[in-house]
Protein backbone atom coordinates (compact mmCIF):
# COMPACT_ATOMS: atom_id res chain seq x y z
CA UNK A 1 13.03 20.79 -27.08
CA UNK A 2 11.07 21.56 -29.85
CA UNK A 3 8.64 19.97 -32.20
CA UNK A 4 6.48 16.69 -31.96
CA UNK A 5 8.34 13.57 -29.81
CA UNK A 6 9.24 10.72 -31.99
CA UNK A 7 9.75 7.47 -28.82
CA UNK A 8 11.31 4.25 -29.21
CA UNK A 9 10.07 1.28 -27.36
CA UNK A 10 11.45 0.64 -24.13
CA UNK A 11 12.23 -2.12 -22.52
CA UNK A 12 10.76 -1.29 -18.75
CA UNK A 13 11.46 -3.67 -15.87
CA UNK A 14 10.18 -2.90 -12.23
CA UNK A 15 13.06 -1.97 -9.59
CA UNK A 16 12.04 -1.28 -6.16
CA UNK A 17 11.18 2.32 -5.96
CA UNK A 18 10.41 2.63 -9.77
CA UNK A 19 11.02 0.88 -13.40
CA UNK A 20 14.14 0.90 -15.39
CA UNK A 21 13.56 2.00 -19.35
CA UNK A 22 16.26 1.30 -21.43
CA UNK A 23 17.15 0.44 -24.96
CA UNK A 24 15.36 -3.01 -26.02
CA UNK A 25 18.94 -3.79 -28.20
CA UNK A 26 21.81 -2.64 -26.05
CA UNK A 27 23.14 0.21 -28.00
CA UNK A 28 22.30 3.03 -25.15
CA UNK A 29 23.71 0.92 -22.22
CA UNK A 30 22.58 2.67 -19.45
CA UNK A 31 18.88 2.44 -18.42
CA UNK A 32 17.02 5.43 -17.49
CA UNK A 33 15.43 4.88 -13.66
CA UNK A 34 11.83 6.43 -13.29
CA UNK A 35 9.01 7.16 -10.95
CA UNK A 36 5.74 5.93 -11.55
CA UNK A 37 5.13 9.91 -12.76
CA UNK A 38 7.87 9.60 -14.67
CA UNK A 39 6.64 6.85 -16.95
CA UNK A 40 3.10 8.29 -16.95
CA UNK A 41 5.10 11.05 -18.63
CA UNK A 42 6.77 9.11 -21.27
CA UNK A 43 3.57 7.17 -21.90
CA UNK A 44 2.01 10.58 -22.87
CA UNK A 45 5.14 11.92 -24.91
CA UNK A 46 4.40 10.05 -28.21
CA UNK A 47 3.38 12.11 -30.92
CA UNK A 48 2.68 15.30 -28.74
CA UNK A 49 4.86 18.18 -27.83
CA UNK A 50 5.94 18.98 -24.52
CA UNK A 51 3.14 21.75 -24.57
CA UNK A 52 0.66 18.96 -25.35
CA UNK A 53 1.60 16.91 -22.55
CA UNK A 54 1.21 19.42 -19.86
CA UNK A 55 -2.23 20.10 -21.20
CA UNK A 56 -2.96 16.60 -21.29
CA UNK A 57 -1.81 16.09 -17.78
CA UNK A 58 -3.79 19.08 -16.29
CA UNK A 59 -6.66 17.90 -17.97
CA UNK A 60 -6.40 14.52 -16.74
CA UNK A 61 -4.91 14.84 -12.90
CA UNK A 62 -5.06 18.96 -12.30
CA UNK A 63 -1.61 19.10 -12.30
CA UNK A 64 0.78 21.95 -14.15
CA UNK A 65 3.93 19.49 -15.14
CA UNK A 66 6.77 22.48 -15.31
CA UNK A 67 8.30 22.93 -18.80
CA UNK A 68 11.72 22.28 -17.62
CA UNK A 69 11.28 18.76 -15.77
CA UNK A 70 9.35 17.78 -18.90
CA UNK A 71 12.73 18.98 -20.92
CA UNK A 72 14.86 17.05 -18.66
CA UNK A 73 13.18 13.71 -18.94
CA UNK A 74 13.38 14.49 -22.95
CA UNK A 75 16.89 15.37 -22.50
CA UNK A 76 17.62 12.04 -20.19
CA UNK A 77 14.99 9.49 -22.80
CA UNK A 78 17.76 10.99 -25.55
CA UNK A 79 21.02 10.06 -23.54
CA UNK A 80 18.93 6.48 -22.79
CA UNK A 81 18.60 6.09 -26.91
CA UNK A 82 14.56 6.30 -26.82
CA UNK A 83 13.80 9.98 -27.67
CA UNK A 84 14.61 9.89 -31.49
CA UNK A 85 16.74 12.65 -32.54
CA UNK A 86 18.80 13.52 -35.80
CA UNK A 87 21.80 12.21 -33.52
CA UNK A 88 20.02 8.76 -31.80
CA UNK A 89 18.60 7.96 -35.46
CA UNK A 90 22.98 8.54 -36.61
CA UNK A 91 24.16 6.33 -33.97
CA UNK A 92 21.32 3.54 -34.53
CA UNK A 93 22.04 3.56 -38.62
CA UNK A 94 25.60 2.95 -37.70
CA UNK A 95 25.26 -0.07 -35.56
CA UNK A 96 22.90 -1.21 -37.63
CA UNK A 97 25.13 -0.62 -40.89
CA UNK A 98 27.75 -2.42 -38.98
CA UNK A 99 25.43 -5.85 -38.20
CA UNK A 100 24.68 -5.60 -41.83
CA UNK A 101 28.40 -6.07 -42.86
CA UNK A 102 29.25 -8.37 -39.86
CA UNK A 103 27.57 -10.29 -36.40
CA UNK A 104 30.70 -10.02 -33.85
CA UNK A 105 30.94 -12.14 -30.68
CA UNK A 106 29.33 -10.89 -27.81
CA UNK A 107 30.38 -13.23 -25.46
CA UNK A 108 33.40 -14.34 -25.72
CA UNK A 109 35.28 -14.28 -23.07
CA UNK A 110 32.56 -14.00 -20.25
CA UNK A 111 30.58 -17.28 -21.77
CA UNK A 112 33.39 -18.78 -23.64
CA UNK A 113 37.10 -18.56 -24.49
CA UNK A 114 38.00 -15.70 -27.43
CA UNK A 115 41.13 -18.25 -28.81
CA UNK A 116 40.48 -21.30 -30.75
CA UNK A 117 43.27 -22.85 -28.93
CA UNK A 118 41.02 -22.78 -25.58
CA UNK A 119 37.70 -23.23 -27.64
CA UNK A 120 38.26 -26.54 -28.49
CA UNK A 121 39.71 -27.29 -24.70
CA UNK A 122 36.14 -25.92 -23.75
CA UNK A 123 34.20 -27.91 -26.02
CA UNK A 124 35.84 -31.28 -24.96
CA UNK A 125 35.48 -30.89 -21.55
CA UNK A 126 31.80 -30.02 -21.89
CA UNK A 127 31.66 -33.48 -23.88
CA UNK A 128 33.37 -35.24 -20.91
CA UNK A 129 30.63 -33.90 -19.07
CA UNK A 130 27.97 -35.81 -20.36
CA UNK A 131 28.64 -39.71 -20.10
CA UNK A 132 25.92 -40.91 -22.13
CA UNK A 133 26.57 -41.41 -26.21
CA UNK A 134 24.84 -39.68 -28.77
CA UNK A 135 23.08 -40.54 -31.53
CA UNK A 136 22.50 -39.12 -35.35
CA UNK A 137 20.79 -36.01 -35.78
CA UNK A 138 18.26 -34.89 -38.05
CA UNK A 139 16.83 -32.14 -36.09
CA UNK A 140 18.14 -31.33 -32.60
CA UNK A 141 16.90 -29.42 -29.87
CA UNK A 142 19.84 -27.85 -27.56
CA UNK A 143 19.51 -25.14 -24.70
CA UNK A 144 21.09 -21.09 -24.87
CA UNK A 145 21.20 -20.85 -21.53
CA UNK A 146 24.42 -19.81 -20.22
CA UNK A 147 26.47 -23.01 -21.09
CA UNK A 148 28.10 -23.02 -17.72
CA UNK A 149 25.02 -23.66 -15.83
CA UNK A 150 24.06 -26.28 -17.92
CA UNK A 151 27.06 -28.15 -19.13
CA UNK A 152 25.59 -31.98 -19.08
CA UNK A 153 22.65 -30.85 -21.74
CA UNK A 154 25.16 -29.09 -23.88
CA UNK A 155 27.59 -31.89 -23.64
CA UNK A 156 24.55 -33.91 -24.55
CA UNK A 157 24.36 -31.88 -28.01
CA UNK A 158 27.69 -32.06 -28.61
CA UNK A 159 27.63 -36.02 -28.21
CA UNK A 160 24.66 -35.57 -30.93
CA UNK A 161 27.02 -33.96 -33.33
CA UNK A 162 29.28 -35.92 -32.90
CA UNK A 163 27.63 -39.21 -34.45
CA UNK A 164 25.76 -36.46 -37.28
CA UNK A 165 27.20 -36.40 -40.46
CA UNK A 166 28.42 -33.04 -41.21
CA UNK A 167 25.94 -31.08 -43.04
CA UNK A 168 25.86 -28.88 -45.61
CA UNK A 169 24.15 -25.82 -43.72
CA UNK A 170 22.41 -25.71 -40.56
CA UNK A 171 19.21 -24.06 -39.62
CA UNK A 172 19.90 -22.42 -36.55
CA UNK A 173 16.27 -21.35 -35.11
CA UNK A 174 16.45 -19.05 -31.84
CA UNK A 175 14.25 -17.48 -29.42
CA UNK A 176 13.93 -13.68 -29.94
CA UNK A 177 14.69 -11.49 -26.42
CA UNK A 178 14.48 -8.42 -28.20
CA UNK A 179 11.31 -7.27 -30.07
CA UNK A 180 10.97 -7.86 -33.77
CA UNK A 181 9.39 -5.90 -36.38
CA UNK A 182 7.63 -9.32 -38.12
CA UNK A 183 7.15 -12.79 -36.12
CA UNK A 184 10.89 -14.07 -37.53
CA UNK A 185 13.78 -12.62 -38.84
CA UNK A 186 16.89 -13.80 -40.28
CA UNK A 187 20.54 -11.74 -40.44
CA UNK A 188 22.60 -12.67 -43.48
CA UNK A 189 25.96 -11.80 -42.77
CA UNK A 190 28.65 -13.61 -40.90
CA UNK A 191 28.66 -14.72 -37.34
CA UNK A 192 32.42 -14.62 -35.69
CA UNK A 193 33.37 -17.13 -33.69
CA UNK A 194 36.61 -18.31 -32.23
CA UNK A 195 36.91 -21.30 -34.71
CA UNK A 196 36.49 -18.33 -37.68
CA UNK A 197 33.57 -16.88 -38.78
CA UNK A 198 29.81 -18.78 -39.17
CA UNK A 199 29.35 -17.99 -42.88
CA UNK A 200 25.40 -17.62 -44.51
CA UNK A 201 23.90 -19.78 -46.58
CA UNK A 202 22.68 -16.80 -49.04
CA UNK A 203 20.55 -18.50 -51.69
CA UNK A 204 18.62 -21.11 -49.13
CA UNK A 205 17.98 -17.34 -47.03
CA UNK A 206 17.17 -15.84 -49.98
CA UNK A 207 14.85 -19.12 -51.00
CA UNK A 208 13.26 -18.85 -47.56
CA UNK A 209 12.62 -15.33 -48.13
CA UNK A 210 11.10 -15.33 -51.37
CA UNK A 211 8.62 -17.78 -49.81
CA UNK A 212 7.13 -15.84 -46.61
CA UNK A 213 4.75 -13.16 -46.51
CA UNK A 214 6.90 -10.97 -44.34
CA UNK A 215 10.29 -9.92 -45.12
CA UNK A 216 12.51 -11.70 -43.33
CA UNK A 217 15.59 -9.80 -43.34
CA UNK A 218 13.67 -7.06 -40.48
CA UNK A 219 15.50 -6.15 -37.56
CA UNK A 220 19.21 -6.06 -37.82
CA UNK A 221 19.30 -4.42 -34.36
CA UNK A 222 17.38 -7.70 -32.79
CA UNK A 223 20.75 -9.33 -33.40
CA UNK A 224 22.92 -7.63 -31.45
CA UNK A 225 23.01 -8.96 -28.54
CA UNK A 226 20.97 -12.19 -28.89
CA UNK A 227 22.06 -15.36 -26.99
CA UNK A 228 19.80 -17.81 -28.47
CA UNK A 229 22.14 -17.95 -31.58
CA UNK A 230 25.36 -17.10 -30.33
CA UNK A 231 25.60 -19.55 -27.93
CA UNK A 232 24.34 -22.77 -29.96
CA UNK A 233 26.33 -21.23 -33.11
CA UNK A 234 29.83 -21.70 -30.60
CA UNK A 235 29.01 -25.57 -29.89
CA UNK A 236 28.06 -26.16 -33.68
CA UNK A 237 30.87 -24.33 -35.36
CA UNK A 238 33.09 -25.75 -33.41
CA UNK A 239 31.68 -29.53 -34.76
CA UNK A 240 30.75 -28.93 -38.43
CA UNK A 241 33.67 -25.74 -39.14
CA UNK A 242 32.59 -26.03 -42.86
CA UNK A 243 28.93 -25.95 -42.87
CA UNK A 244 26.76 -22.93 -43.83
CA UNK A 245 24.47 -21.32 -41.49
CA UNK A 246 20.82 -19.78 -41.82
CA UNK A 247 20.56 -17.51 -37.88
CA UNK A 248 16.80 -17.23 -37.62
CA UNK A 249 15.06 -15.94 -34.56
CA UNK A 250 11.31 -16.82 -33.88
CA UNK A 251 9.62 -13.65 -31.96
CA UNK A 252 5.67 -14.94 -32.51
CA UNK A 253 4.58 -18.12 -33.49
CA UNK A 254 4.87 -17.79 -37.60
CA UNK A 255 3.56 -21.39 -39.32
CA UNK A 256 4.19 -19.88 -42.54
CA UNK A 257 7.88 -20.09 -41.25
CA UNK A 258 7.05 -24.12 -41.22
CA UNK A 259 5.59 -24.17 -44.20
CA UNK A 260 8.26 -22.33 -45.75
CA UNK A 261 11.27 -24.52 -43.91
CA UNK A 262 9.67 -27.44 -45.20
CA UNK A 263 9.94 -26.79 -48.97
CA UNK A 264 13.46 -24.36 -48.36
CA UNK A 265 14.80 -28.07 -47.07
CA UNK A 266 13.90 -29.94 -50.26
CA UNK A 267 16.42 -28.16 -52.14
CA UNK A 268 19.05 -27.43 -49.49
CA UNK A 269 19.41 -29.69 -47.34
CA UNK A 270 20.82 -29.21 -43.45
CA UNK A 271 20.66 -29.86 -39.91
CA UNK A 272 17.74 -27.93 -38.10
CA UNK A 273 18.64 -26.94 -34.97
CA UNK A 274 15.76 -25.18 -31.99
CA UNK A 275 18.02 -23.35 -29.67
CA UNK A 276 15.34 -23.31 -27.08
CA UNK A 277 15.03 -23.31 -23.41
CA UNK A 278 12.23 -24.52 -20.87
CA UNK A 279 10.30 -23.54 -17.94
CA UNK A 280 11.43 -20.44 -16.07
CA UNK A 281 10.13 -20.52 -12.62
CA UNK A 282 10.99 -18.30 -9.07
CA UNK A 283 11.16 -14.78 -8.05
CA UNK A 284 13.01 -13.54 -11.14
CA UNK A 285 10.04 -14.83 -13.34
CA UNK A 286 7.12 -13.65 -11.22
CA UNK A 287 7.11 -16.50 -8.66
CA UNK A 288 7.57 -17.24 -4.98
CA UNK A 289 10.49 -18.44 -4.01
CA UNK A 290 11.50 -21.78 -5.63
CA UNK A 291 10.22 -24.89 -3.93
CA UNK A 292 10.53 -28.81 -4.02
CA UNK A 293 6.81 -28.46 -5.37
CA UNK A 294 7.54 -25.49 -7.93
CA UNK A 295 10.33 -27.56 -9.08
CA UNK A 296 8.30 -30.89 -9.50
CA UNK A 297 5.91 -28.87 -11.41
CA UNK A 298 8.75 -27.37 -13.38
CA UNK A 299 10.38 -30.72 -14.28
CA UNK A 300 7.48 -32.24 -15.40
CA UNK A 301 6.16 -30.15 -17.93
CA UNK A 302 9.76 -29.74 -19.51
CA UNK A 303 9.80 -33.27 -19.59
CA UNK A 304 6.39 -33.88 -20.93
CA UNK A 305 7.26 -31.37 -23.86
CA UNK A 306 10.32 -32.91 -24.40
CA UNK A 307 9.02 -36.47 -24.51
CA UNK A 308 5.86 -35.53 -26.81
CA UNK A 309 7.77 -34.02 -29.34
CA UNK A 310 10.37 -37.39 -29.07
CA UNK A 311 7.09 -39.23 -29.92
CA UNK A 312 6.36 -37.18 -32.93
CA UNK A 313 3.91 -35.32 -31.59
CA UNK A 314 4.16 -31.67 -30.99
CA UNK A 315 0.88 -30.33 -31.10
CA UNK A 316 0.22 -32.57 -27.67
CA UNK A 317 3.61 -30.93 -26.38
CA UNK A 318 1.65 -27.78 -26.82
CA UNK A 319 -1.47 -29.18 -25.53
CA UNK A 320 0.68 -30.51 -22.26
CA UNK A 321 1.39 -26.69 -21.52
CA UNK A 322 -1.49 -24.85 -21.74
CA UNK A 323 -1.52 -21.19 -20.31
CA UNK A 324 2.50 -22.35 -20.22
CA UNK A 325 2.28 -21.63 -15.88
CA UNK A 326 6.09 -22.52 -16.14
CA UNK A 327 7.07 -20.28 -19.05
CA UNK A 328 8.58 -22.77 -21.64
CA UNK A 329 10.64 -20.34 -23.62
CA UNK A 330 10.50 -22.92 -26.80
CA UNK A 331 7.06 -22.96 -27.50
CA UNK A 332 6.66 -20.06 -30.07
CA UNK A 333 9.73 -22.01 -31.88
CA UNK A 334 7.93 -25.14 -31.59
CA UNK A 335 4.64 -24.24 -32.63
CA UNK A 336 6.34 -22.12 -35.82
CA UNK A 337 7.82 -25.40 -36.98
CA UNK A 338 5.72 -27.81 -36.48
CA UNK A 339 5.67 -29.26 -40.40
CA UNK A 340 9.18 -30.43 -39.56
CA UNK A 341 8.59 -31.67 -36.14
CA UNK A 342 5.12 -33.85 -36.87
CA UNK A 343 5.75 -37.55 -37.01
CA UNK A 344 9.20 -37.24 -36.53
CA UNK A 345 11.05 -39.64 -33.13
CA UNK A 346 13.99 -39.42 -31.47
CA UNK A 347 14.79 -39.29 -27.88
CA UNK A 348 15.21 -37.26 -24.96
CA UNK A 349 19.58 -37.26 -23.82
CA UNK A 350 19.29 -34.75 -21.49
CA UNK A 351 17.32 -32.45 -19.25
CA UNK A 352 18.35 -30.04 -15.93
CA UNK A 353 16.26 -27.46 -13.97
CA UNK A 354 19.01 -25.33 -12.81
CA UNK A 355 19.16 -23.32 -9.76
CA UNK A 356 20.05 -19.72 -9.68
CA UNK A 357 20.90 -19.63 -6.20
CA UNK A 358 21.05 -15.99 -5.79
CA UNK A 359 17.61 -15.24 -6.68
CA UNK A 360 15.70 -18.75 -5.88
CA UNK A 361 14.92 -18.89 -9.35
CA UNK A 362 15.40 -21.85 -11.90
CA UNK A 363 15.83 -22.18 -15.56
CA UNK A 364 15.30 -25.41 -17.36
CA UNK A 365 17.10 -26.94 -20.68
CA UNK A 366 17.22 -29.75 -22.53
CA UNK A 367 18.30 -31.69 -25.18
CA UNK A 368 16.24 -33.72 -27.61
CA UNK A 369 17.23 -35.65 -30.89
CA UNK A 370 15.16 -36.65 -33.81
């Protein structure tokens, strides 16, 4: 392999024995499994040729790296997507030329029926689930966690809906998994669902846009794969079939996304929705083993965010969290739109830490209407 190496950023996660790197958006599929050496290597590929990083490893460690393992682990970073090469760059353009045309279901079928027939069967049972009754919703907080673990909080939302008005558009607000080239993004194209497709709202995006100092139409790829908005998007198009929808995912805290919200809403109006989840606690998240005191901990500060920003106070939500021990996955959201949150009550309908048995671990969600 020839010629300076041009790297994409993995995702890494530690295995026993090594780290995975694969493709942050899911295009390459299968992760590449490495040594410790082996991602020393790849941290020194960047920018160099494979002659440069055997001098830079025999000047650093001694060592004489032979030219043909450093051409395999090229050859093996290409077939993972991350090497980029005239034929990695053709295959991203095309799935990204594709997201810019259309946002296809993901899920469907593994975290919800494909037919609309069975759709709507899903959706009322998950509103059987929850006993409680709603109540009008101006903004509404609602989890993305898998909707099966969860099914109370999301019947919760649904009751919500129910007693809202159907809007206009809504502003769906997500939490970004996958990295994103400014702090939000936004894909303007339709979402398919099995009650037809989620259609944009194109001049309150465009509005939005024209107001931030970031473009916000960035990262196509982010899209992909992304939960946060897929899963809300099922429970709310399946309520309001007619309204428009703005898909935004939040990667870093943006206030000039607030700001910019705030004076988008004036002249088109909508339901704002935070597709957020809370604390992630247990061995999957860097913890021990879950515990009655872990999960105390857990519960409280979802519920002490939760309640704070019922009593129109989010900045004190944040305050409640502080290094965030528990890993609150809404607080970038949050703090991003805090303009339309401030001063602004409601109530808390639901809230479950739920156990993933097979790794100890918990995830918690919510659901909170102002």
């Amino acid at each position: 392999m020839e010629g300076r190496l041009r790297l994409r950023e993995p995702q890494i996660t530690p295995v026993e024995g090594g780290f995975l790197v694969s493709d942050p958006y899911g295009v390459y599929e299968k992760p590449l499994a490495l040594t410790e050496g082996g991602l020393f290597l790849l941290s020194l590929m960047e920018g160099r040729t494979l002659e440069e990083v055997q001098e830079e490893v025999f000047k650093r460690h001694g060592v004489l790296v032979p030219r043909k393992e450093l051409e395999e682990l090229a050859k093996a970073l290409e077939e993972a997507g991350l090497l980029l090469t005239e034929r990695v760059e053709a295959r991203l353009r095309e799935e990204e030329e594709r997201l810019r045309r259309e946002r296809p279901m993901r899920l469907a079928g593994l975290s919800y029926p494909k037919g609309e027939r069975e759709a709507r069967a899903f959706l009322e049972a998950f509103r059987a689930s929850y006993p409680g009754e709603g109540r009008e919703a101006k903004v509404l907080l609602m989890p993305h966690l898998e909707p099966s673990r969860v099914p109370e909080v999301y019947g919760a939302a649904l009751a919500a809906l129910e007693k809202t008005p159907p809007p206009e558009r809504v502003y769906l607000v997500g939490v970004a998994h996958r990295p994103l080239k400014e702090r939000a993004a936004a894909l303007p194209v339709p979402f398919q669902t099995p009650f037809g497709p989620a259609l944009p709202d194109l001049p309150a995006l465009q509005a939005l846009d024209a107001l931030l100092p970031f473009e916000l139409f960035n990262t196509p790829l982010a899209f992909r794969e992304e939960h946060s908005l897929e899963l809300p998007l099922f429970f709310l198009k399946g309520r309001f079939p007619e309204a428009r929808v703005l898909p935004l995912l939040v990667g870093r805290r943006s206030p000039e996304l607030g700001e910019a919200l705030k004076v988008v809403l004036r002249d088109f109006p909508g339901l704002l929705v935070l597709a957020v989840d809370l604390s992630h606690v247990g061995p999957r998240f860097g913890d021990p083993p879950l515990t009655r005191p872990l999960a105390e901990e857990a519960r409280r500060r979802d519920l002490g965010f939760l309640e704070r920003i019922a009593e129109g106070a989010p900045e004190a939500a944040l305050a409640l969290l502080g290094e965030n021990p528990t890993r609150i996955d809404g607080v970038e959201v949050v703090a991003s739109l805090l303009p339309l949150l401030r001063g602004r009550r409601g109530e808390v309908l639901a809230h479950r830490l739920d156990l993933e048995a097979p790794t100890l671990s918990a995830v918690g969600a919510g659901t909170l209407v102002l």
